[in-house]
Protein backbone atom coordinates (compact mmCIF):
# COMPACT_ATOMS: atom_id res chain seq x y z
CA UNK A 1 51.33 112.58 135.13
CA UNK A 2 50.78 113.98 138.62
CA UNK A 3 48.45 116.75 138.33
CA UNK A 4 51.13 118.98 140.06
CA UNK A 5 54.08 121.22 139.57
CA UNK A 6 56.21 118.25 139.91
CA UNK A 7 57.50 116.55 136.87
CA UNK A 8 58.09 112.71 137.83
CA UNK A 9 55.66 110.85 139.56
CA UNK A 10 57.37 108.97 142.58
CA UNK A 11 55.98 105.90 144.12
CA UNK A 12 56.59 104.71 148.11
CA UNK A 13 55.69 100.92 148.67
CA UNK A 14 56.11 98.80 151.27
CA UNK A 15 54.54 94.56 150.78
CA UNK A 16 54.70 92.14 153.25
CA UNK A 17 53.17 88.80 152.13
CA UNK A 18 53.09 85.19 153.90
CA UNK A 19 51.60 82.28 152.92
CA UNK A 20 51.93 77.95 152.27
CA UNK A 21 52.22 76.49 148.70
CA UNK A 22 52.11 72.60 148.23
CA UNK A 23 52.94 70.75 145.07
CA UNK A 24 51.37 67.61 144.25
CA UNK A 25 52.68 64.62 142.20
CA UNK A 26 50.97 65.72 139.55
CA UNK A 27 52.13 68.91 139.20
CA UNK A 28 49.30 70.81 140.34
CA UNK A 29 50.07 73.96 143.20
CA UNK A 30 47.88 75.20 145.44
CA UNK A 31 48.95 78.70 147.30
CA UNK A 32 47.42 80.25 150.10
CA UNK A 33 48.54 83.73 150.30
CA UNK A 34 47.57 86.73 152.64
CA UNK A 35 49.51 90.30 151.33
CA UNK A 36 49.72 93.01 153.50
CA UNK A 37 50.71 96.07 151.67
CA UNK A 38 51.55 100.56 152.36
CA UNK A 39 51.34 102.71 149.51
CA UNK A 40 51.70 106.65 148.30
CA UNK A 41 52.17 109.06 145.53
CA UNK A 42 52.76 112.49 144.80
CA UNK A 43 50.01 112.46 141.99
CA UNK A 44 46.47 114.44 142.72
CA UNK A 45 45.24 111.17 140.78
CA UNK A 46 45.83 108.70 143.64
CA UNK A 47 42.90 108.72 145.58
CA UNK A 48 43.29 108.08 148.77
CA UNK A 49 46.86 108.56 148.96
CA UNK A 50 48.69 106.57 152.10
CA UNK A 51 46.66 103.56 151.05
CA UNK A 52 46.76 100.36 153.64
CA UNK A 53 45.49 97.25 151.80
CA UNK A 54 45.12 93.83 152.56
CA UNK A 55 44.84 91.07 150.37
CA UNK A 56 43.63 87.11 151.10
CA UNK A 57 44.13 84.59 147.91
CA UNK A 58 44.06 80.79 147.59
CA UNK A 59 44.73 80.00 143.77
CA UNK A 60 45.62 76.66 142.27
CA UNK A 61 47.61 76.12 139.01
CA UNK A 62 47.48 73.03 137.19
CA UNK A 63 49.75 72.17 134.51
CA UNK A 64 48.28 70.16 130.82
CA UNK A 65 51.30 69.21 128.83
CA UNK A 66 54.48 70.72 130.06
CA UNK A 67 55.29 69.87 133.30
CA UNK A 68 52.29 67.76 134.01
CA UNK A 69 51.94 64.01 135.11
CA UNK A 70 53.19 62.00 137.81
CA UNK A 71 55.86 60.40 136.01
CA UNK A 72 58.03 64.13 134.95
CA UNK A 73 57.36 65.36 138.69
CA UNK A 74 58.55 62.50 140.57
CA UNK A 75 61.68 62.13 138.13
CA UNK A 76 64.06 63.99 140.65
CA UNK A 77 63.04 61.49 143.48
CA UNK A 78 63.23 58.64 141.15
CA UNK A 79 66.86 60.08 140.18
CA UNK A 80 68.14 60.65 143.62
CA UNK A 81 67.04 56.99 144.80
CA UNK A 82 68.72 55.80 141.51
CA UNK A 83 71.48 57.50 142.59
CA UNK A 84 71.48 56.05 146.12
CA UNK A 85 71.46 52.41 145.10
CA UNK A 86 73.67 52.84 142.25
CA UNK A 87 76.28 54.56 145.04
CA UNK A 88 75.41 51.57 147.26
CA UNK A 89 76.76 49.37 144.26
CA UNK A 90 79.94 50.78 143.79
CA UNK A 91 81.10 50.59 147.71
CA UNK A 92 79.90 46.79 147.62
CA UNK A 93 82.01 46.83 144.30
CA UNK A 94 85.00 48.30 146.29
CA UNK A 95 84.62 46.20 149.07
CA UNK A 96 84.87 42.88 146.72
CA UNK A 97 87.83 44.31 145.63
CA UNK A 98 89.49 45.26 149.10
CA UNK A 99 88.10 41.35 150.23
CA UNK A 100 89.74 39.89 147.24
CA UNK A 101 93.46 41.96 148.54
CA UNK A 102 93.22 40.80 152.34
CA UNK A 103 92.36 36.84 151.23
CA UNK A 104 94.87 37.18 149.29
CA UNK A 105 97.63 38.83 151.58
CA UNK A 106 96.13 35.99 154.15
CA UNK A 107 96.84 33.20 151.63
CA UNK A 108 100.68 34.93 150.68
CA UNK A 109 100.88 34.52 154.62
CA UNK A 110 99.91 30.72 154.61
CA UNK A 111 102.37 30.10 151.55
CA UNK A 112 105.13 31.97 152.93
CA UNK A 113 105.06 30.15 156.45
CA UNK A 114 104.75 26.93 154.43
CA UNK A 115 107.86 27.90 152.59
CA UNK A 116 109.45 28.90 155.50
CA UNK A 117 108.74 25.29 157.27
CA UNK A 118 109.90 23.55 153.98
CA UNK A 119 113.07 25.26 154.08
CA UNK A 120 113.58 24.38 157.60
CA UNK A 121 112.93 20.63 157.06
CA UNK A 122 115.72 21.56 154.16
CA UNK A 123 117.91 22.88 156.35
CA UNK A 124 117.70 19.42 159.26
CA UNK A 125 117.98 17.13 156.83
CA UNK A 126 121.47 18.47 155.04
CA UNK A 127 122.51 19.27 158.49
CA UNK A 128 122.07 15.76 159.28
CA UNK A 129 123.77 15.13 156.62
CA UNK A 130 126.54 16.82 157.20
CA UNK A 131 127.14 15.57 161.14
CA UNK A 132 126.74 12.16 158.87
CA UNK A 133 129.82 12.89 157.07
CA UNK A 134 131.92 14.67 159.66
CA UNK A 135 131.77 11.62 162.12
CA UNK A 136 132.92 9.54 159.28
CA UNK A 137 135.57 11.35 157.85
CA UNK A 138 138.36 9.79 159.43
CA UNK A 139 136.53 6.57 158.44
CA UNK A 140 135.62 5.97 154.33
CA UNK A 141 134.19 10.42 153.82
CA UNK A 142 136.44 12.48 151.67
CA UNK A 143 136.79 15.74 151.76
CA UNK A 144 134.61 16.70 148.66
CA UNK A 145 132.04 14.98 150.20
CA UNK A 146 132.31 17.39 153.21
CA UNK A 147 132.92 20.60 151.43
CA UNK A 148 129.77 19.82 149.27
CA UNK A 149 127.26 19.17 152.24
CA UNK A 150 128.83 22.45 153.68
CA UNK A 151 127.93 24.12 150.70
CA UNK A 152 124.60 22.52 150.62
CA UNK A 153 123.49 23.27 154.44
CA UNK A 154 124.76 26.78 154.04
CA UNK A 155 121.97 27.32 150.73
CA UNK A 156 119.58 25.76 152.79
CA UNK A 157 120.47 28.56 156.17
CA UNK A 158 120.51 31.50 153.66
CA UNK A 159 116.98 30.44 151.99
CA UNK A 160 115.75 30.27 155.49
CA UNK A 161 116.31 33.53 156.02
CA UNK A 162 114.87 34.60 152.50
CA UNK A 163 111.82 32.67 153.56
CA UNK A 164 111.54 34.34 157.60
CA UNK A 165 111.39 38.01 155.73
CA UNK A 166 108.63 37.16 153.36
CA UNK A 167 106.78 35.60 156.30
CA UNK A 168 107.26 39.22 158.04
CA UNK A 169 106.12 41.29 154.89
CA UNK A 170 103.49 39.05 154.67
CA UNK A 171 101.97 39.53 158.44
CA UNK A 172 102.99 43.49 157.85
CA UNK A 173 100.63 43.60 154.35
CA UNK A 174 98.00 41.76 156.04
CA UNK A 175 98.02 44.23 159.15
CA UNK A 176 98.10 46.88 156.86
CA UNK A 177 94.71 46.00 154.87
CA UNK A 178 92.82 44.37 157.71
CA UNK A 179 93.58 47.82 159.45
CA UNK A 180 92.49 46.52 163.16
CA UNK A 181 94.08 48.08 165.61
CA UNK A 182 94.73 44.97 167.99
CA UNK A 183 96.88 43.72 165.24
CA UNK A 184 98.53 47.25 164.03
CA UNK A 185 99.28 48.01 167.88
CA UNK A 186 99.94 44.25 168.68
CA UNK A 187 103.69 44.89 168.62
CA UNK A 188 105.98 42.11 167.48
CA UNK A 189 102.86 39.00 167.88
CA UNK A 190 102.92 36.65 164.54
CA UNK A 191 100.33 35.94 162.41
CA UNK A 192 99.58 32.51 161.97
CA UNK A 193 97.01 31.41 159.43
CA UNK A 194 94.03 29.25 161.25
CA UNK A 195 92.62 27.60 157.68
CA UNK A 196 94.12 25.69 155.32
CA UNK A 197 92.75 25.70 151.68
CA UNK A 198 89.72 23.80 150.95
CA UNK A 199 89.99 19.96 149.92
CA UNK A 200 86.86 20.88 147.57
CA UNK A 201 86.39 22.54 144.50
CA UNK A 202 83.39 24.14 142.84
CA UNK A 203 81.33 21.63 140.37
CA UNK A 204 78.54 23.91 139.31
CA UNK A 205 77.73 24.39 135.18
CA UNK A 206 78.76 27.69 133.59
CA UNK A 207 75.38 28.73 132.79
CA UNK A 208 74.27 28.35 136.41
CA UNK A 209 77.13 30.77 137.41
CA UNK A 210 76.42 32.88 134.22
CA UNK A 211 72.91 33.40 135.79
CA UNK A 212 73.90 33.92 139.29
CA UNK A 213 75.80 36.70 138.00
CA UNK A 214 73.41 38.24 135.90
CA UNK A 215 71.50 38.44 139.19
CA UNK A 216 74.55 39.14 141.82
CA UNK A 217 76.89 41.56 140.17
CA UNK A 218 76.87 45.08 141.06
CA UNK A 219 78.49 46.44 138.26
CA UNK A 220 75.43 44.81 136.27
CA UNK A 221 72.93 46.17 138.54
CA UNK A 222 75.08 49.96 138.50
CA UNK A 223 74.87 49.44 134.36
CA UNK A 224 70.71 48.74 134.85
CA UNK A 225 70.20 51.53 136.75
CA UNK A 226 72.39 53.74 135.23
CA UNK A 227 70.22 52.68 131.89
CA UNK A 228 67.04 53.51 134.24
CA UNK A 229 68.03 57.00 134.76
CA UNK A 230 69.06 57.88 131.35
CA UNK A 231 65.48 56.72 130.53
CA UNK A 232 63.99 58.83 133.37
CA UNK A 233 65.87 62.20 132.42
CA UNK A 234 64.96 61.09 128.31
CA UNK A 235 60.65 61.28 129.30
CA UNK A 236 61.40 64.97 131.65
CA UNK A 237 63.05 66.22 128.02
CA UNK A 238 59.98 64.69 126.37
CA UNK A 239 57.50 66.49 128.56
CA UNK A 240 59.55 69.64 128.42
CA UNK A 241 59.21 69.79 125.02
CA UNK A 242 55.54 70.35 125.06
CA UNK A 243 53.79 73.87 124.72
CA UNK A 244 53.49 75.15 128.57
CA UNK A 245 49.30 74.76 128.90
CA UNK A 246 47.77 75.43 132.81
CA UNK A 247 44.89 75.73 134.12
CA UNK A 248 44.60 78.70 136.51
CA UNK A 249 41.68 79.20 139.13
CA UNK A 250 42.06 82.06 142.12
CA UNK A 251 39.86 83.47 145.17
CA UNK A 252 40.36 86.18 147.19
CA UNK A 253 39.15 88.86 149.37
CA UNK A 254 40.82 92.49 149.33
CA UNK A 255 40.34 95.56 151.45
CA UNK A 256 42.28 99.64 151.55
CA UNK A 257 41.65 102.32 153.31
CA UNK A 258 43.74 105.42 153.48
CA UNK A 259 45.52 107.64 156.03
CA UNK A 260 47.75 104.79 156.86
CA UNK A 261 44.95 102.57 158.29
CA UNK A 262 46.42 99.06 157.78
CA UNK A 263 43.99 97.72 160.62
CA UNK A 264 41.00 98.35 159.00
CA UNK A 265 41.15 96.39 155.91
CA UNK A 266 42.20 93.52 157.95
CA UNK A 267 38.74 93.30 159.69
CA UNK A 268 36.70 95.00 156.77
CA UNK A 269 38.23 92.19 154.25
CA UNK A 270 36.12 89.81 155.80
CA UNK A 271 32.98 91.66 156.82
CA UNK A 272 32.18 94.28 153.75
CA UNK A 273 33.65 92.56 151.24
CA UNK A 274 32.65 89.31 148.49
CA UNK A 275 35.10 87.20 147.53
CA UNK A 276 36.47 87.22 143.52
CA UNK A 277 38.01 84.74 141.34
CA UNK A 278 39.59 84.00 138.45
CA UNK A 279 39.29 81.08 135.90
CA UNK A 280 41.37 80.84 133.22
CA UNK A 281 44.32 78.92 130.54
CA UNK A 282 47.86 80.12 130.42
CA UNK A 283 49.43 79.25 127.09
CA UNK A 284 52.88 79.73 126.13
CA UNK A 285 55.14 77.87 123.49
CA UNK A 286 58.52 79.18 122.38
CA UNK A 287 59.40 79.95 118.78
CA UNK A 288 61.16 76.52 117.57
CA UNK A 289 62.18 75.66 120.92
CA UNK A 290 65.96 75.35 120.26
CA UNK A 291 66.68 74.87 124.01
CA UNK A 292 64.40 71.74 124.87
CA UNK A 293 65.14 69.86 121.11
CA UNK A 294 68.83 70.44 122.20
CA UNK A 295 68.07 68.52 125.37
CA UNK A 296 66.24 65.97 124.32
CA UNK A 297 68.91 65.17 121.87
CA UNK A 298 71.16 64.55 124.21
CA UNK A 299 69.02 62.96 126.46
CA UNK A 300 68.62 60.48 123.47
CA UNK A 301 72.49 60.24 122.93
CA UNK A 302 72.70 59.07 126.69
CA UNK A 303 70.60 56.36 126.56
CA UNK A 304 72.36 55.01 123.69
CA UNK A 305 75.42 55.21 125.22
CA UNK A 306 73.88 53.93 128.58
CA UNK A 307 72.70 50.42 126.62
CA UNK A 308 75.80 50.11 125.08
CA UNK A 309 77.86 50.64 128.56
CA UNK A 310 75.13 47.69 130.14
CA UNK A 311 76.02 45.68 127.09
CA UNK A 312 79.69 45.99 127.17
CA UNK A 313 79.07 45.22 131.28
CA UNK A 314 77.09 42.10 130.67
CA UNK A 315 79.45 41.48 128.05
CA UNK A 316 82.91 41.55 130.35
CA UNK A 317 80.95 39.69 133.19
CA UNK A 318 80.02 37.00 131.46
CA UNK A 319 83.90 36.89 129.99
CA UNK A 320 85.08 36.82 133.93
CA UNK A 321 83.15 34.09 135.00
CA UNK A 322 84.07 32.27 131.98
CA UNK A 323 87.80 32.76 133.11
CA UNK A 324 87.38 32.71 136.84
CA UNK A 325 85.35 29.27 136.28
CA UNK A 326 88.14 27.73 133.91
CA UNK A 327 91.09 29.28 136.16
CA UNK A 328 88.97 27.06 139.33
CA UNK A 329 88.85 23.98 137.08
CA UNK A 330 92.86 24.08 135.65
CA UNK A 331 93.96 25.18 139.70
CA UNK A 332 92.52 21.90 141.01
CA UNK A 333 93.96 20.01 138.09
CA UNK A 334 97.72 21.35 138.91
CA UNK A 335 96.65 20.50 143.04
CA UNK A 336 96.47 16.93 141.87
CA UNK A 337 99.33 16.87 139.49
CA UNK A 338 101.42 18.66 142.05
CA UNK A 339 100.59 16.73 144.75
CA UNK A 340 101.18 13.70 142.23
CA UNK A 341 105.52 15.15 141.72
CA UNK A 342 106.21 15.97 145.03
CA UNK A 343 104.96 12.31 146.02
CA UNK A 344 106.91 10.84 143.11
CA UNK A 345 110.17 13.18 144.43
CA UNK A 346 109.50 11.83 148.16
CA UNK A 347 109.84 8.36 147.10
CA UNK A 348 112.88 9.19 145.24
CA UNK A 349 114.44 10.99 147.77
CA UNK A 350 114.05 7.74 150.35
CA UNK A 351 115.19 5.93 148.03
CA UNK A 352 118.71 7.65 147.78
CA UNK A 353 118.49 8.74 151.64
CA UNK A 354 118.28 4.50 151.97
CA UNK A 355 121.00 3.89 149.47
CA UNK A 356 123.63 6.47 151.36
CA UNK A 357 122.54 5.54 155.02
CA UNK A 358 122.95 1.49 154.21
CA UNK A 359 125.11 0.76 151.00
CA UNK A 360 128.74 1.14 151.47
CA UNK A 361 130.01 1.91 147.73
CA UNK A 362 133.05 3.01 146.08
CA UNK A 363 134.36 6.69 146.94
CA UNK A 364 133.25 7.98 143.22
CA UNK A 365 130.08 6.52 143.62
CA UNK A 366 129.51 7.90 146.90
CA UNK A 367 130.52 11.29 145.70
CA UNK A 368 127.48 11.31 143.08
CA UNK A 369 125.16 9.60 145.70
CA UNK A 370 125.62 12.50 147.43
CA UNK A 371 125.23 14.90 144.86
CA UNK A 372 121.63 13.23 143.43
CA UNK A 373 120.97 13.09 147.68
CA UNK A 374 121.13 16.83 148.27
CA UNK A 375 119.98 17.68 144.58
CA UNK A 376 116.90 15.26 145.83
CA UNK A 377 116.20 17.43 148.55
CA UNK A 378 116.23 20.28 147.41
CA UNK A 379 114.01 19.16 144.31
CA UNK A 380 111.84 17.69 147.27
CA UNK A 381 111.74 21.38 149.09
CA UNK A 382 110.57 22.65 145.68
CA UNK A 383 107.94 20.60 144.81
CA UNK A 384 106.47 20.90 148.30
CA UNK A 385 106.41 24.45 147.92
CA UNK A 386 104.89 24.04 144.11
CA UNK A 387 102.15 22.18 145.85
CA UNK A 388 101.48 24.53 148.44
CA UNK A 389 101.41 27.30 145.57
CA UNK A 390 99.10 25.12 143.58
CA UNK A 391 96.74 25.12 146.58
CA UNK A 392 96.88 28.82 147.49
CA UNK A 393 95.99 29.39 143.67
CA UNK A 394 93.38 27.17 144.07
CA UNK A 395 91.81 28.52 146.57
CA UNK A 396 92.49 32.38 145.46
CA UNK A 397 90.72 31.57 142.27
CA UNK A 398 87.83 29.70 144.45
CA UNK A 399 87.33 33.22 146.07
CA UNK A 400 87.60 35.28 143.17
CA UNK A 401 84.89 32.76 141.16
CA UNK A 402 82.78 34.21 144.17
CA UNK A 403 83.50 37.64 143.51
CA UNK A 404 83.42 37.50 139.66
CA UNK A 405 79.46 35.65 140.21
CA UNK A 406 78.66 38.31 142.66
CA UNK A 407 78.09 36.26 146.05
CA UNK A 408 81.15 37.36 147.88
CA UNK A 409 79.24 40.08 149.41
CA UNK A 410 75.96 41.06 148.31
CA UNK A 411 73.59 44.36 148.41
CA UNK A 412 70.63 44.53 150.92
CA UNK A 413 68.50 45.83 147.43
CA UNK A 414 67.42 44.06 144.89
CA UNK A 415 68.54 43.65 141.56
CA UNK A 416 66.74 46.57 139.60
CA UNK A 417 63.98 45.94 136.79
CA UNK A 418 65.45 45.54 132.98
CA UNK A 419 63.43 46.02 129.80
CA UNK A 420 61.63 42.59 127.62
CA UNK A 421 63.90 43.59 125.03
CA UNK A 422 67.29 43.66 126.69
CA UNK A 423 66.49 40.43 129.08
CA UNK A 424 65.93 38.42 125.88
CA UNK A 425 69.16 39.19 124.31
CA UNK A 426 70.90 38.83 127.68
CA UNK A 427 69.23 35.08 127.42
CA UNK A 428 70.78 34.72 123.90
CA UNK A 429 74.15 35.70 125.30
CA UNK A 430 73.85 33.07 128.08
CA UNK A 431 72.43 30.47 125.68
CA UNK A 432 75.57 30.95 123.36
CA UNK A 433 77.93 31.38 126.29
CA UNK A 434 76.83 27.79 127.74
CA UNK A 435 77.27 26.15 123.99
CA UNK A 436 80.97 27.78 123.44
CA UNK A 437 81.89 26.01 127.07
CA UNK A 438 80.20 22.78 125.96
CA UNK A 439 79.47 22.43 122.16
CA UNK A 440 78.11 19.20 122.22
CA UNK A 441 75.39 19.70 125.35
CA UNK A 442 71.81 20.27 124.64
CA UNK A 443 70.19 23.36 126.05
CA UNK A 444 70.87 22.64 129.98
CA UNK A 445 67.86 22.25 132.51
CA UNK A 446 67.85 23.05 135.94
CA UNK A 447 69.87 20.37 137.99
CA UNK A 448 68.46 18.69 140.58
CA UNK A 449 70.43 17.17 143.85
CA UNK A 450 69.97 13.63 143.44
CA UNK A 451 72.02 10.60 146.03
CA UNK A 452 75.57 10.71 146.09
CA UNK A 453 77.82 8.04 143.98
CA UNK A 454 80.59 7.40 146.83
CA UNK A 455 79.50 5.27 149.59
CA UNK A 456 81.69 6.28 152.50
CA UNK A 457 81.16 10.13 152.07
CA UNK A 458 78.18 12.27 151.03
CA UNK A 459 78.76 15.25 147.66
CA UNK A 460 81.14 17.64 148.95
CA UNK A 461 82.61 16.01 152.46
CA UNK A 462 85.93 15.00 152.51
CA UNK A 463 86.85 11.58 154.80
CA UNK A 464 90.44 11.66 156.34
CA UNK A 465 92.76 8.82 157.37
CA UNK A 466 96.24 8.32 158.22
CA UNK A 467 98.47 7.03 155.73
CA UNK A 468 101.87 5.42 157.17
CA UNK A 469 103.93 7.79 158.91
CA UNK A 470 103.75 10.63 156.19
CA UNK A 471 101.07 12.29 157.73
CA UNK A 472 98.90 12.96 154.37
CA UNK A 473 95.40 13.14 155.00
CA UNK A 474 93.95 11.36 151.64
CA UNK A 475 90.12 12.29 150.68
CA UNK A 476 87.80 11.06 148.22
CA UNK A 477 84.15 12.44 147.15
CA UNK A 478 82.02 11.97 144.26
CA UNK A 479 79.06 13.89 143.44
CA UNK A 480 76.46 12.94 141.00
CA UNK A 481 73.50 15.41 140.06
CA UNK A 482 71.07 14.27 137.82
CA UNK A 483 70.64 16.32 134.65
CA UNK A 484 67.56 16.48 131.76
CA UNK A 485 67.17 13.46 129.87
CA UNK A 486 68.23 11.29 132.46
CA UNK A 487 71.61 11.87 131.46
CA UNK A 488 74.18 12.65 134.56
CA UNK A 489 76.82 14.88 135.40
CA UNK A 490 79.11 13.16 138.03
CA UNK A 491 82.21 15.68 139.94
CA UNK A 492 85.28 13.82 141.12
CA UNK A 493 87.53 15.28 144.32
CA UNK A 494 90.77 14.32 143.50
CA UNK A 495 93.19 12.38 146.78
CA UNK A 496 95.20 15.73 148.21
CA UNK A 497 96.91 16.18 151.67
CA UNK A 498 95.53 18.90 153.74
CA UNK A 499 98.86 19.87 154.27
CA UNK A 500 102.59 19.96 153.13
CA UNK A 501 104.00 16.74 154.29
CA UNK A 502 106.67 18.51 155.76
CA UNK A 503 104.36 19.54 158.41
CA UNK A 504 103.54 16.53 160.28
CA UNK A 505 107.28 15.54 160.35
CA UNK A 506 109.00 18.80 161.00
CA UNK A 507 109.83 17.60 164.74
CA UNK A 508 111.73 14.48 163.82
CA UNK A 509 114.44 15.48 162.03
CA UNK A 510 114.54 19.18 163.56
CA UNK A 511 117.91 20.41 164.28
């Protein structure tokens, strides 16, 4: 109604408000508000019309079951540094995984240059060969004999050049993921390797490495905080599912005037007025709450399937060090027994290299001296290069033992917090993983360093001498630690060269 001839009552208002609000980790909010405000109508009833009011109001609001608590009100913090750490994890992850691709483009580079001085050695030995038999063959060579170290020094030029290009693809691929501009702008430089593999090999017991991995991994630590924050979001659906209960309290101080006279309130609010307030309880609950049971269903469902993705996790882990340590442990094996062939092939091939140089046979005899001479040396070129694969295996799987425990490059946080419940059975796992390696060993205790076996060298140093004029550097360590009930666990280093014996000798008989 407006008292008038007109028929709809029309309203003109104009607000301007300001004020702070603060949340605290409870999930109480305070508000300070001051409301500035113009109003008229065209109804008789609105007395006085043009009305200038001011309003001042500081209220506080404190929620009782919904919303309330520290824990629901710092979830989104709690989920954002989750997030943070569990983001840091995967780029260490990735970075493992780039580290793993450049060692092992570096070692492809050490093999390939390797193969390529092999061949070479190849190559100035059937070239002697060959000047051998052309000098003599108006003396006691045949033909055949000719024709077949021919045939033999041109293999040896066309594997050279086989082995030149996969030195170049190999110094391109490591350009490529080492991505430094000195060496992508470097032009035409080579790449030559400064390290050779290690002489040493890892001696620790699975279950040590099974713990440091527990501990190191970042896809564990990703799985344990991905766990975390299905756990956090799981209590938020909990608390929303509670009947909304607050606690309302309000002041204020309120002033109008008419005419238009916003000026006057503003002083008079202070002056000629008392302050009011309001106490109070909000309460509000939904019929059957559809929404928030929906959500905390599903909250539920991701937490399931958040343990069973960090079980699976711990599960594969503890699967790849069991691999990576067993590939370390057969690698150095096949060092040893490589290095064992290629000596056993040396001595053969001297011994036929002797027999041609100094025994004057028949013609048919000479003929398949010959043939076991150059099928020597090329068995000879082989097994060097087996060797040297045998160490670059050895030491690829040394690295990726370090990235499958989780110390090839570790995060600056810690390893997150996991549950009674799920550390126990992770403890189980580790107990039956350490019985399948070794059946027959009691539960293991914590080693202790004790005085090395070997007296010339100390656990894990290697001690080089010369050996004749091959140029093999032979070591020898032994390690003993000292184990629960005084039993003891003792770690040979099997003799190996640091290098190829082709190395040290690739100046005598170059062409």
């Amino acid at each position: 109604m407006t008292g008038n001839d007109e028929d709809r009552l029309e309203i003109r208002k104009l607000t301007w408000q300001a004020g702070i609000r603060r949340r605290n980790m409870t999930g109480g909010e305070t508000e300070l508000r001051h409301q500035v405000s113009h109003e008229n109508q065209n109804s008789i009833f609105f007395v006085p019309n043009n009305q200038g009011a001011t309003r001042l109001s500081l209220s506080y609001r404190q929620p009782l079951l919904n919303a309330s608590g520290q824990a629901y009100n710092e979830s989104r913090v709690i989920l954002a540094r989750i997030q943070a750490n569990s983001s840091e994890d995967e780029v260490v992850d990735a970075l493992q995984d780039h580290l793993i691709e450049v060692t092992r483009a570096y070692w492809t580079l050490y093999r390939s240059r390797a193969a390529l001085m092999q061949r070479e050695k190849l190559l100035a030995s059937t070239s002697a060969i060959l000047r051998q038999l052309e000098a003599r063959q108006n003396v006691d060579a045949v033909p055949r004999q000719i024709f077949r170290a021919r045939a033999a020094d041109a293999k040896a030029r066309t594997a050279i050049r086989r082995a030149a290009a996969r030195v170049r693809d190999a110094e391109a691929q490591l350009r490529l993921l080492v991505n430094s501009p000195d060496m992508l702008n470097g032009g035409a430089a080579e790449v030559l390797p400064q390290e050779a593999p290690q002489l040493v090999t890892e001696a620790a017991d699975l279950r040590s490495m099974l713990q440091t991995a527990l501990i190191n991994r970042p896809d564990i630590s990703e799985a344990i905080r991905k766990m975390r924050a299905a756990g956090v979001r799981l209590g938020v659906s909990r608390t929303e599912l509670l009947p909304k209960l607050d606690f309302l309290v309000e002041t204020y101080v309120a002033d109008l005037s008419g005419s238009s006279d916003i000026g006057s309130p503003l002083r008079r609010q202070f002056v000629d007025n008392r302050p009011g307030f309001t106490v109070g309880l909000e309460f509000e609950v939904p019929l059957e709450n559809l929404a928030a049971r929906a959500q905390m269903e599903q909250r539920q469902w991701e937490l399931k399937r958040a343990v069973n993705i960090f079980r699976a996790t711990v599960e594969k882990s503890l699967t790849d060090v069991e691999i990576a340590s067993r590939e370390v442990r057969t690698a150095w094996s096949e060092v040893g027994s490589r290095y064992q062939s290629m000596q056993a092939t040396e001595t053969e091939t001297n011994y036929l290299q002797a027999r041609f140089d100094e025994v004057p046979e028949a013609q048919d005899n000479q003929i398949l001296l010959l043939e076991d001479l150059v099928d020597a040396r090329e068995r000879l070129a082989d097994e060097e290069t087996a060797f040297v694969q045998a160490q670059v295996d050895h030491a690829l799987a040394l690295i990726k033992l370090k990235r499958e425990i989780g110390i090839l490059l570790q995060s600056r946080h810690a390893r997150p917090d996991i549950q009674p419940n799920h550390q126990q059975w992770i403890n189980e796992r580790l107990q039956t993983m350490s019985f399948r390696d070794n059946p027959d060993q009691k539960p293991p205790v914590r080693a202790t360093p004790a005085k090395p076996v070997a007296k010339d060298v100390p656990a894990r140093n290697v001690s080089a001498r010369r050996t004749g004029d091959t140029g093999i550097r032979q070591s020898s360590a032994r390690s003993a630690t000292e184990l629960g009930d005084g039993k003891v666990s003792r770690a040979f280093i099997r003799p190996i060269p640091a290098t190829p014996t082709t190395w040290s000798r690739r100046g005598a008989n170059a062409p």
